[in-house]
PDB file of N, CA and C in Angstrom:
ATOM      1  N   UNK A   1      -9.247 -14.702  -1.902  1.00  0.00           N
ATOM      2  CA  UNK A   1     -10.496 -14.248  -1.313  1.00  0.00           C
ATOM      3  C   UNK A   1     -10.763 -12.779  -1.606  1.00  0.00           C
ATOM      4  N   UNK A   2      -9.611 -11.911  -1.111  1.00  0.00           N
ATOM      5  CA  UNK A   2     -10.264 -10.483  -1.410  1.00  0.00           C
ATOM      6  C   UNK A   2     -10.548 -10.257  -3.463  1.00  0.00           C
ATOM      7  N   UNK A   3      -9.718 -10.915  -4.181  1.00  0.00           N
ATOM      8  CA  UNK A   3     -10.104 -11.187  -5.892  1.00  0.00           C
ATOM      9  C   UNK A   3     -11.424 -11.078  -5.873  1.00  0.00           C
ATOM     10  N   UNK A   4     -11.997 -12.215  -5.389  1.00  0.00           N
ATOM     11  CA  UNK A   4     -13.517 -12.755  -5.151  1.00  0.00           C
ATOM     12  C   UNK A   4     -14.270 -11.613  -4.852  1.00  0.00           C
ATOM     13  N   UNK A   5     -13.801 -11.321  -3.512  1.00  0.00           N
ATOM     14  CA  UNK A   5     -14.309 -10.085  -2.776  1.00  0.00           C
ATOM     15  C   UNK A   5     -14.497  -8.870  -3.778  1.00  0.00           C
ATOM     16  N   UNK A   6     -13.521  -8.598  -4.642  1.00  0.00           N
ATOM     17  CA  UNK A   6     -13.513  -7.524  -4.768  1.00  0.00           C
ATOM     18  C   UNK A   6     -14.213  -7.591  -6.984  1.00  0.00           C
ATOM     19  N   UNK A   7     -14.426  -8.669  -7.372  1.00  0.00           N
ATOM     20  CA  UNK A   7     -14.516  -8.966  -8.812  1.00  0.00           C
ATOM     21  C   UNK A   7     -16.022  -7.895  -9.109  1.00  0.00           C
ATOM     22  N   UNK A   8     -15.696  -7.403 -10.660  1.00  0.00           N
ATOM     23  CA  UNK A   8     -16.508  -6.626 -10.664  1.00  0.00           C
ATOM     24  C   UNK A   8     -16.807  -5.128  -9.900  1.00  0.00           C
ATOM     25  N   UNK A   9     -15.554  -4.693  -8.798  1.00  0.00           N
ATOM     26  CA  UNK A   9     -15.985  -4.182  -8.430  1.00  0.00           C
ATOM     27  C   UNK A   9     -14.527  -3.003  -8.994  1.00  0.00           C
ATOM     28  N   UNK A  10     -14.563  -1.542  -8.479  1.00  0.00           N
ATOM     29  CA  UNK A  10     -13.661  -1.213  -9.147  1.00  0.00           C
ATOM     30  C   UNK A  10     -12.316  -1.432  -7.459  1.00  0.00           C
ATOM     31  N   UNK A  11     -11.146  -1.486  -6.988  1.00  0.00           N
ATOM     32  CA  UNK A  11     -10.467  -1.624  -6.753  1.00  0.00           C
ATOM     33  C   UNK A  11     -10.004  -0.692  -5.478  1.00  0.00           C
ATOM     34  N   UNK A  12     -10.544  -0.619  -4.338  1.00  0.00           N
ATOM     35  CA  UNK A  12     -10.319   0.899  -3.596  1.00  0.00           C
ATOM     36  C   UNK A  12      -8.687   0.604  -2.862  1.00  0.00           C
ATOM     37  N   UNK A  13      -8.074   2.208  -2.971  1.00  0.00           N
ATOM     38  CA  UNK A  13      -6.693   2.054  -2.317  1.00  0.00           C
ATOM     39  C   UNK A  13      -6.914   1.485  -0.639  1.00  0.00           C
ATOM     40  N   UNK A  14      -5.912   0.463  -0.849  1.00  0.00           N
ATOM     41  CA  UNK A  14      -5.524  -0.355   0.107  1.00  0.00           C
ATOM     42  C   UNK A  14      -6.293   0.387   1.957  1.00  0.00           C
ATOM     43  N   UNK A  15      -5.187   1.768   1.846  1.00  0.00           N
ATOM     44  CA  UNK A  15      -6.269   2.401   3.250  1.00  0.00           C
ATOM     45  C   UNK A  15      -7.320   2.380   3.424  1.00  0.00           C
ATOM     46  N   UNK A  16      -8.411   2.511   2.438  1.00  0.00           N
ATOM     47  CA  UNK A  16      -9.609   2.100   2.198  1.00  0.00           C
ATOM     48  C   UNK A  16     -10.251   1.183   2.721  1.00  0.00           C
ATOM     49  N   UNK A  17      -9.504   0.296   2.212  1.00  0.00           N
ATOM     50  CA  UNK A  17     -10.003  -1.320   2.443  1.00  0.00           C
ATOM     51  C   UNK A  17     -10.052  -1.554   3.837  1.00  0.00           C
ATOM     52  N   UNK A  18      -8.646  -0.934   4.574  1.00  0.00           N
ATOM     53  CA  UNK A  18      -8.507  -1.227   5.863  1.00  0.00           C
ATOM     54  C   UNK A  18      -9.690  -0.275   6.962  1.00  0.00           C
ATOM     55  N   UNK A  19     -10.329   0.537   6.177  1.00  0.00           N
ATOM     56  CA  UNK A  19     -10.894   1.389   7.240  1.00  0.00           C
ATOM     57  C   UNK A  19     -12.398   0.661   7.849  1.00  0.00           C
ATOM     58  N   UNK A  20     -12.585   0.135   6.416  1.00  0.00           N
ATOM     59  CA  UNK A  20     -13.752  -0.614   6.581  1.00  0.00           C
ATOM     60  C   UNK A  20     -13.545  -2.663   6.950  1.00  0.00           C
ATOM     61  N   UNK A  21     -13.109  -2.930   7.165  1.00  0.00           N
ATOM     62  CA  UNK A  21     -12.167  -4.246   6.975  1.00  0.00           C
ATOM     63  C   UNK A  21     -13.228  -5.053   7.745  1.00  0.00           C
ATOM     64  N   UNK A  22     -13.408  -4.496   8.678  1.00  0.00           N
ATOM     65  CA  UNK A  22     -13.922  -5.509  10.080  1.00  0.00           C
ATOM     66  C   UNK A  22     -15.662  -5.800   9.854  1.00  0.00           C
ATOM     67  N   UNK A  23     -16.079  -4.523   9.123  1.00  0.00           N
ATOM     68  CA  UNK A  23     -17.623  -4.551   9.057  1.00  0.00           C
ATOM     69  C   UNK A  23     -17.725  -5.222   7.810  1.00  0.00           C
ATOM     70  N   UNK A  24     -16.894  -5.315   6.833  1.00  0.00           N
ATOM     71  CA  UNK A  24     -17.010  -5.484   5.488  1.00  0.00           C
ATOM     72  C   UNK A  24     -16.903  -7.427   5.113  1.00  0.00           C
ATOM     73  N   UNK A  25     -16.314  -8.004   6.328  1.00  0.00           N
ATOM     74  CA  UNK A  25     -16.297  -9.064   6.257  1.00  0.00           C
ATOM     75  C   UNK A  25     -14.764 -10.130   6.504  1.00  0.00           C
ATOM     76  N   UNK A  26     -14.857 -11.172   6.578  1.00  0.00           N
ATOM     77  CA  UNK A  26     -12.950 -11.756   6.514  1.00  0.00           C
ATOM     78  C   UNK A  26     -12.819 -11.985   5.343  1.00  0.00           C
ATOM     79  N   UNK A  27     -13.270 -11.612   4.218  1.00  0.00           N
ATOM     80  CA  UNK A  27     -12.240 -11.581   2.876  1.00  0.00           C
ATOM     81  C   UNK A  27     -11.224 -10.598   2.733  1.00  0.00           C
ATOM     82  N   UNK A  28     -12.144  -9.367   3.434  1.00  0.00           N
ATOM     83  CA  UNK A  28     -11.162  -8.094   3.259  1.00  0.00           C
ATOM     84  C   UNK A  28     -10.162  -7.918   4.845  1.00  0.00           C
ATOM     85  N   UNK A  29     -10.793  -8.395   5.704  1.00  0.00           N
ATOM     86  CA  UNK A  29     -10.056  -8.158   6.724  1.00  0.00           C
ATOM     87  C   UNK A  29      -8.795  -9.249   6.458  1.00  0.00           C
ATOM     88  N   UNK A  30      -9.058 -10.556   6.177  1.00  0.00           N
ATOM     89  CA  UNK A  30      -7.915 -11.530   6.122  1.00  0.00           C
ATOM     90  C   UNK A  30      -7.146 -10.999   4.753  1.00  0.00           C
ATOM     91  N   UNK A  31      -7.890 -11.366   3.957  1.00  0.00           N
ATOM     92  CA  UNK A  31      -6.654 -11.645   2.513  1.00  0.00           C
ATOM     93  C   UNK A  31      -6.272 -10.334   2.026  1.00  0.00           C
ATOM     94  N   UNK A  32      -7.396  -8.669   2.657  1.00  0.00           N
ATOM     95  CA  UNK A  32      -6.809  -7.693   2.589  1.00  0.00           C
ATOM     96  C   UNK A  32      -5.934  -7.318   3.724  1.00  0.00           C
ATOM     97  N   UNK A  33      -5.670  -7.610   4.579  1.00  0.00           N
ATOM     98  CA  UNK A  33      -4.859  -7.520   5.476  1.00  0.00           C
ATOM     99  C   UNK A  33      -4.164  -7.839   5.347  1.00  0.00           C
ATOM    100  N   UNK A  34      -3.798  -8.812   4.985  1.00  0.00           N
ATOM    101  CA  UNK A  34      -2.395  -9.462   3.974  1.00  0.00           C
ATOM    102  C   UNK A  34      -1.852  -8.646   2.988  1.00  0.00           C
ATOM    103  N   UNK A  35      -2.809  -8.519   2.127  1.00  0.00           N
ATOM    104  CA  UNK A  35      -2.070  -7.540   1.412  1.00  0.00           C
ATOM    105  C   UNK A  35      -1.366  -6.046   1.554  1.00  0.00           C
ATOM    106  N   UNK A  36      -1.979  -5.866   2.488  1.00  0.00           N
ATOM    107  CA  UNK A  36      -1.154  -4.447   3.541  1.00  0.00           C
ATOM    108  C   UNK A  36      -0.279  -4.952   4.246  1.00  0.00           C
ATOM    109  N   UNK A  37      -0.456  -5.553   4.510  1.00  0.00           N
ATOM    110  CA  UNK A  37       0.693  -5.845   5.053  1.00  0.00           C
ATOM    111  C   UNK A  37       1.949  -6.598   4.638  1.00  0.00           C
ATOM    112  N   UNK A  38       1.974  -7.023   3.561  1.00  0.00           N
ATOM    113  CA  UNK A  38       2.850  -7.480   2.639  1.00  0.00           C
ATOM    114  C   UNK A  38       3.357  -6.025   2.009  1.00  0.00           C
ATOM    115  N   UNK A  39       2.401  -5.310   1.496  1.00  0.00           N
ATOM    116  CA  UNK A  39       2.860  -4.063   0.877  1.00  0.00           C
ATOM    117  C   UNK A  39       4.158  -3.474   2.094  1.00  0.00           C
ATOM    118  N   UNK A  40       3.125  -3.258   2.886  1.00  0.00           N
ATOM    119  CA  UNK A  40       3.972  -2.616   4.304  1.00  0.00           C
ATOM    120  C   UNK A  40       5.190  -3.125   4.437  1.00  0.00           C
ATOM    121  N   UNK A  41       4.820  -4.089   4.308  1.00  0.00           N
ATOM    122  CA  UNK A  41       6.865  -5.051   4.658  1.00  0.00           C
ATOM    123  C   UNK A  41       7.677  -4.730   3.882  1.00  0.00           C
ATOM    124  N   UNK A  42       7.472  -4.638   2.286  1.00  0.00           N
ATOM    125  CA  UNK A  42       8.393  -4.372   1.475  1.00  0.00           C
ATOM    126  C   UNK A  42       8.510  -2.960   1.595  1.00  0.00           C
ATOM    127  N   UNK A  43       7.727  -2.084   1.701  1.00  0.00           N
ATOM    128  CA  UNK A  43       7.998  -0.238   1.825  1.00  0.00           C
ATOM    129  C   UNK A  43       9.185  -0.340   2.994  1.00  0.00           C
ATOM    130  N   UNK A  44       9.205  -0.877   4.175  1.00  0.00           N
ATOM    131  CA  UNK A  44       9.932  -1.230   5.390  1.00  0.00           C
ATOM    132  C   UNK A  44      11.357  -1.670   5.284  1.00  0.00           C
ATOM    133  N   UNK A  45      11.648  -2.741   4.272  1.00  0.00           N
ATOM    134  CA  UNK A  45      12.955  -3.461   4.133  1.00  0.00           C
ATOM    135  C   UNK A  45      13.919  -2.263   4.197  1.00  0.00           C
ATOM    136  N   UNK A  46      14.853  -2.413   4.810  1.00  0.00           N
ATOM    137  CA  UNK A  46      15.829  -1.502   4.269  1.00  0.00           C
ATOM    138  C   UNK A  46      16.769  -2.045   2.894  1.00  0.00           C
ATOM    139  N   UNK A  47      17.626  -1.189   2.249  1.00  0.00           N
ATOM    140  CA  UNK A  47      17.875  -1.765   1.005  1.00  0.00           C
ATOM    141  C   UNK A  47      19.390  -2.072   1.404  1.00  0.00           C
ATOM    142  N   UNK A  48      19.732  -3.703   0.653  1.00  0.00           N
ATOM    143  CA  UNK A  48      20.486  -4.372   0.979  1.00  0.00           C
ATOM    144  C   UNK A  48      21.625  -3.940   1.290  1.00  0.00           C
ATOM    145  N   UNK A  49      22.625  -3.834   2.370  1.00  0.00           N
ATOM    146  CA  UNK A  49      23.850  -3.484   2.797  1.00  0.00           C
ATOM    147  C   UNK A  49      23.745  -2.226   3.945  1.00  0.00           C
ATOM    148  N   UNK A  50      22.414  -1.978   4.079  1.00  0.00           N
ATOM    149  CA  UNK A  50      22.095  -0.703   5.145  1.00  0.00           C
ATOM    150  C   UNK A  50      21.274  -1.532   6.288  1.00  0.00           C
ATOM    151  N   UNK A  51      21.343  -2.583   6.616  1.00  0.00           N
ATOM    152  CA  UNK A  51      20.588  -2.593   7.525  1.00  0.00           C
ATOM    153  C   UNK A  51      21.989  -2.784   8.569  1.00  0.00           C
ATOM    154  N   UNK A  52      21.803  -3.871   9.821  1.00  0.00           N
ATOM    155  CA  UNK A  52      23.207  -3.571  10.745  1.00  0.00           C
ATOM    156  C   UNK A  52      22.154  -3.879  11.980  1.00  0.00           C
ATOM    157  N   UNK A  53      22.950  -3.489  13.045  1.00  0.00           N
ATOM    158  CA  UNK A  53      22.248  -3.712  14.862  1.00  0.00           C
ATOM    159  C   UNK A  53      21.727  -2.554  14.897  1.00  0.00           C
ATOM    160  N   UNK A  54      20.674  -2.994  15.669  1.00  0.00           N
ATOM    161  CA  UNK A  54      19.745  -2.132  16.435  1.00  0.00           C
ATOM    162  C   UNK A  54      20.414  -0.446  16.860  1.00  0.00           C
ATOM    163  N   UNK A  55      20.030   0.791  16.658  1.00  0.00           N
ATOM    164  CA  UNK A  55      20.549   1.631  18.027  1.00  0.00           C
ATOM    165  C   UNK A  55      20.868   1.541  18.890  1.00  0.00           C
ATOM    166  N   UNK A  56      20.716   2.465  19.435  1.00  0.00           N
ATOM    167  CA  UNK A  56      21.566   1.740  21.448  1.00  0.00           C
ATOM    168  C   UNK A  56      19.919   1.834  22.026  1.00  0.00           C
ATOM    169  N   UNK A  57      19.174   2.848  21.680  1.00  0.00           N
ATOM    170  CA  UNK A  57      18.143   2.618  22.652  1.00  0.00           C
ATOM    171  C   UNK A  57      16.968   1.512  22.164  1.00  0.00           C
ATOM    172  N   UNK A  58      16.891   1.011  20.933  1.00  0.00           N
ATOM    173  CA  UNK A  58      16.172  -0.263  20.782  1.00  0.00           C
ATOM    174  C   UNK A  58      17.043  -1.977  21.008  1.00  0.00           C
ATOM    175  N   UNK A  59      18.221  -1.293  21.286  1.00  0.00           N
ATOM    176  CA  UNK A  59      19.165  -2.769  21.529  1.00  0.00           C
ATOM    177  C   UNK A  59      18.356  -2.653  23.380  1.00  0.00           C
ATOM    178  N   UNK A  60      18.799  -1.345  23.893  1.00  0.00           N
ATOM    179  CA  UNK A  60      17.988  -1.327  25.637  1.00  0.00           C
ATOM    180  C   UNK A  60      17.153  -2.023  25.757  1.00  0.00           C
ATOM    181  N   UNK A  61      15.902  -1.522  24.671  1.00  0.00           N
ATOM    182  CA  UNK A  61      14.399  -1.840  24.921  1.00  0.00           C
ATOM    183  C   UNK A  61      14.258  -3.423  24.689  1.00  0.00           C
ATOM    184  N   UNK A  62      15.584  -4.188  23.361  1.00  0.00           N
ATOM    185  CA  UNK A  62      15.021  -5.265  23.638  1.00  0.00           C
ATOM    186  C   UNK A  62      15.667  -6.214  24.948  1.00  0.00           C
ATOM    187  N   UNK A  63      16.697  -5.687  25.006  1.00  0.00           N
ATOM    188  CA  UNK A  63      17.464  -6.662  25.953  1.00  0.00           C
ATOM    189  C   UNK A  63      16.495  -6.377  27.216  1.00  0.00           C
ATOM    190  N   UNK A  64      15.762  -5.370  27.322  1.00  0.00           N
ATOM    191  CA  UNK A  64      15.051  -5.482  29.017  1.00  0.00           C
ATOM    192  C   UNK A  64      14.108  -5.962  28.474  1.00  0.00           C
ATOM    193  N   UNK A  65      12.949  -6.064  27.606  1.00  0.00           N
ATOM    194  CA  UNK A  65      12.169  -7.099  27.458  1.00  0.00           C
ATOM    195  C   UNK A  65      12.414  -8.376  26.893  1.00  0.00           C
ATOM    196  N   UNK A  66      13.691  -8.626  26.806  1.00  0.00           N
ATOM    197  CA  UNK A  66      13.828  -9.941  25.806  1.00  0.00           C
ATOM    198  C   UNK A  66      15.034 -10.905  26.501  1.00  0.00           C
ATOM    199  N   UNK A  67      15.860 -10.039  27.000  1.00  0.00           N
ATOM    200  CA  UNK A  67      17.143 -10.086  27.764  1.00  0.00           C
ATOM    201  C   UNK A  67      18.301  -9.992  26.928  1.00  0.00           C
ATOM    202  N   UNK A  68      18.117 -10.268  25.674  1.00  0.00           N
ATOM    203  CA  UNK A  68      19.074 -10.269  24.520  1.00  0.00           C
ATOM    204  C   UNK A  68      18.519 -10.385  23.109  1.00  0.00           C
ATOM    205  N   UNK A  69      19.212  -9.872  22.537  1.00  0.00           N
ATOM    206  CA  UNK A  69      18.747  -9.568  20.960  1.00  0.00           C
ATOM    207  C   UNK A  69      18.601 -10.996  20.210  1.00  0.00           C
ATOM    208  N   UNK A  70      19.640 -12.262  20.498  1.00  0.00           N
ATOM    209  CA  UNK A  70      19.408 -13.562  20.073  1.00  0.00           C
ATOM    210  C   UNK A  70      18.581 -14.495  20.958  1.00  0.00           C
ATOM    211  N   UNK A  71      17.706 -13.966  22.207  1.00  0.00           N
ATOM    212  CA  UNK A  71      16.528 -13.652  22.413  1.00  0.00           C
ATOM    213  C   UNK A  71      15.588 -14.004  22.173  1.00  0.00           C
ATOM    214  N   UNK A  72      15.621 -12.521  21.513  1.00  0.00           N
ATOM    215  CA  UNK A  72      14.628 -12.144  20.708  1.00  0.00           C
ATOM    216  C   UNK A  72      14.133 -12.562  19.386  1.00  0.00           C
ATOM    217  N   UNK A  73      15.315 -12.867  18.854  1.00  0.00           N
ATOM    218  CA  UNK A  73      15.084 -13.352  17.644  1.00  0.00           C
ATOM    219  C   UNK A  73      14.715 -14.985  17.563  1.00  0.00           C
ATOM    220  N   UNK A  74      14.882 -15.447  18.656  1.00  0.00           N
ATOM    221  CA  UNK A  74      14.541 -17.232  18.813  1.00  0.00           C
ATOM    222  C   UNK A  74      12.907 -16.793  19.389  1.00  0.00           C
ATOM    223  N   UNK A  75      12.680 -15.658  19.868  1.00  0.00           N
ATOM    224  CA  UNK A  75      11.003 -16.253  20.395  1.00  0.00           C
ATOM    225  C   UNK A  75      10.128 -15.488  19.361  1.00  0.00           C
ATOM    226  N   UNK A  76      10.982 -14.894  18.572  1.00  0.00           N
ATOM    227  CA  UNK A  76      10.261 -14.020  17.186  1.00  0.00           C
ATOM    228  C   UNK A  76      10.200 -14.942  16.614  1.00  0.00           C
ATOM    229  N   UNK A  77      11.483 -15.738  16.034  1.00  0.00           N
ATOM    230  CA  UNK A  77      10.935 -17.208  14.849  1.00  0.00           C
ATOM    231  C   UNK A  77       9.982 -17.808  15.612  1.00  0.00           C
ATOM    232  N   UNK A  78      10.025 -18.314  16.916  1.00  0.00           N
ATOM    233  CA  UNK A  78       8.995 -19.459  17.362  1.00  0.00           C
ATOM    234  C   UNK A  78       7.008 -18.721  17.117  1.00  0.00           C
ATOM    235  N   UNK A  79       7.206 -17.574  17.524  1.00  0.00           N
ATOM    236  CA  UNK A  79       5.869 -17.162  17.361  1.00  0.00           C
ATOM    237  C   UNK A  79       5.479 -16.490  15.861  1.00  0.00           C
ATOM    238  N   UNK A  80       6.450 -16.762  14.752  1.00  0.00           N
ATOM    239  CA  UNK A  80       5.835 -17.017  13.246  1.00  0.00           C
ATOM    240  C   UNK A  80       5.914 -18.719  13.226  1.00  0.00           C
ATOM    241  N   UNK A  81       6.481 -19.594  13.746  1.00  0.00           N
ATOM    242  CA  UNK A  81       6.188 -20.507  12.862  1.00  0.00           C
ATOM    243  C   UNK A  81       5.159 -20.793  12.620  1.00  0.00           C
ATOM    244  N   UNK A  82       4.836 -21.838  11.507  1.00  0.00           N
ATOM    245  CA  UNK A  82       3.785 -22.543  11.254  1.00  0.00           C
ATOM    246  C   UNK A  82       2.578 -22.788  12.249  1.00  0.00           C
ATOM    247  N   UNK A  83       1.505 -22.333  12.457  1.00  0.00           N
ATOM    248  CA  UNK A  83       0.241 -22.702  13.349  1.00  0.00           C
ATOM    249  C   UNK A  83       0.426 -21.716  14.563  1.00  0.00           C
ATOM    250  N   UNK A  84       1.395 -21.207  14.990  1.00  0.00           N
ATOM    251  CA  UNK A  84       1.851 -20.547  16.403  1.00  0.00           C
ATOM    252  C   UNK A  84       0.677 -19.495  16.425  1.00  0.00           C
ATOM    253  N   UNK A  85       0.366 -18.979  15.214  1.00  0.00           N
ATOM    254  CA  UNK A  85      -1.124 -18.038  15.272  1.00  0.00           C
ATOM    255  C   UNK A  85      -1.477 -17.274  13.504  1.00  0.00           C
ATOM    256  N   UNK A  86      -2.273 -16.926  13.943  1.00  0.00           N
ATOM    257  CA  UNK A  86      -3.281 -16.594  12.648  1.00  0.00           C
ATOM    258  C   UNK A  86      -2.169 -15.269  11.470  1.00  0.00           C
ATOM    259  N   UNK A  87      -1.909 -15.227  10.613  1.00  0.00           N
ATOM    260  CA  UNK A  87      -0.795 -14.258  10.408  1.00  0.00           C
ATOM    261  C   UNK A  87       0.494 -14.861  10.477  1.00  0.00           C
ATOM    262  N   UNK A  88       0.723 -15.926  10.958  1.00  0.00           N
ATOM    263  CA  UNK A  88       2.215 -16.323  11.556  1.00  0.00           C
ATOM    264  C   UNK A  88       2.915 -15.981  10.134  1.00  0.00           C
ATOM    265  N   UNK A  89       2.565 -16.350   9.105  1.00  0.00           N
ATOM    266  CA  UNK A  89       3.554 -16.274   7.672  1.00  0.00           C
ATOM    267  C   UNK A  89       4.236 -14.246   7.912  1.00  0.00           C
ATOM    268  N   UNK A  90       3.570 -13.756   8.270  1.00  0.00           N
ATOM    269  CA  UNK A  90       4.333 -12.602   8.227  1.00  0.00           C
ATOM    270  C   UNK A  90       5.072 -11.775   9.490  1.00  0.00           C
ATOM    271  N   UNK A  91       5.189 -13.059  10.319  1.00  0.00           N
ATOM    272  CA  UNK A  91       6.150 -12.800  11.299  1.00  0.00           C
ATOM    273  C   UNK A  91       8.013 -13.037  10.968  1.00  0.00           C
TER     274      UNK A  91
END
């Protein structure tokens, strides 16, 4: 969709896209939103063998909202799966 959206036209950096997103239509808000956010995820990864547990004060924050970190991570998969909501693929 944003291809479509954007054919013929010349290509504006990604922030761009997002500033205007909402007035501009759901090609750019959906399939460019995706694409920021795909970008975003990979800038984010940490690189393989550095990632590990939480700090102590985001292990806190989740265990008092979550009660536990495996948790957290069972109601994080349930609210990407499939249909759970709009975006779910990049949960």
């Amino acid at each position: 969709n944003i291809n479509k959206a954007l054919e013929g036209k010349t290509q504006p950096p990604l922030v761009d896209l997002q500033k205007t997103a909402i007035q501009t239509g759901p090609a750019f808000r959906n399939s460019g939103g995706g694409a920021y956010n795909h970008n975003f995820f990979w800038l984010e990864m940490a690189p393989k063998g550095t990632g590990g547990a939480p700090s102590e004060k985001l292990s806190a924050a989740i265990s008092e909202s979550f009660g536990s970190l495996d948790d957290f991570k069972a109601k994080f998969e349930a609210a990407g799966a499939p249909g759970a909501r709009f975006g779910s693929g990049w949960v």
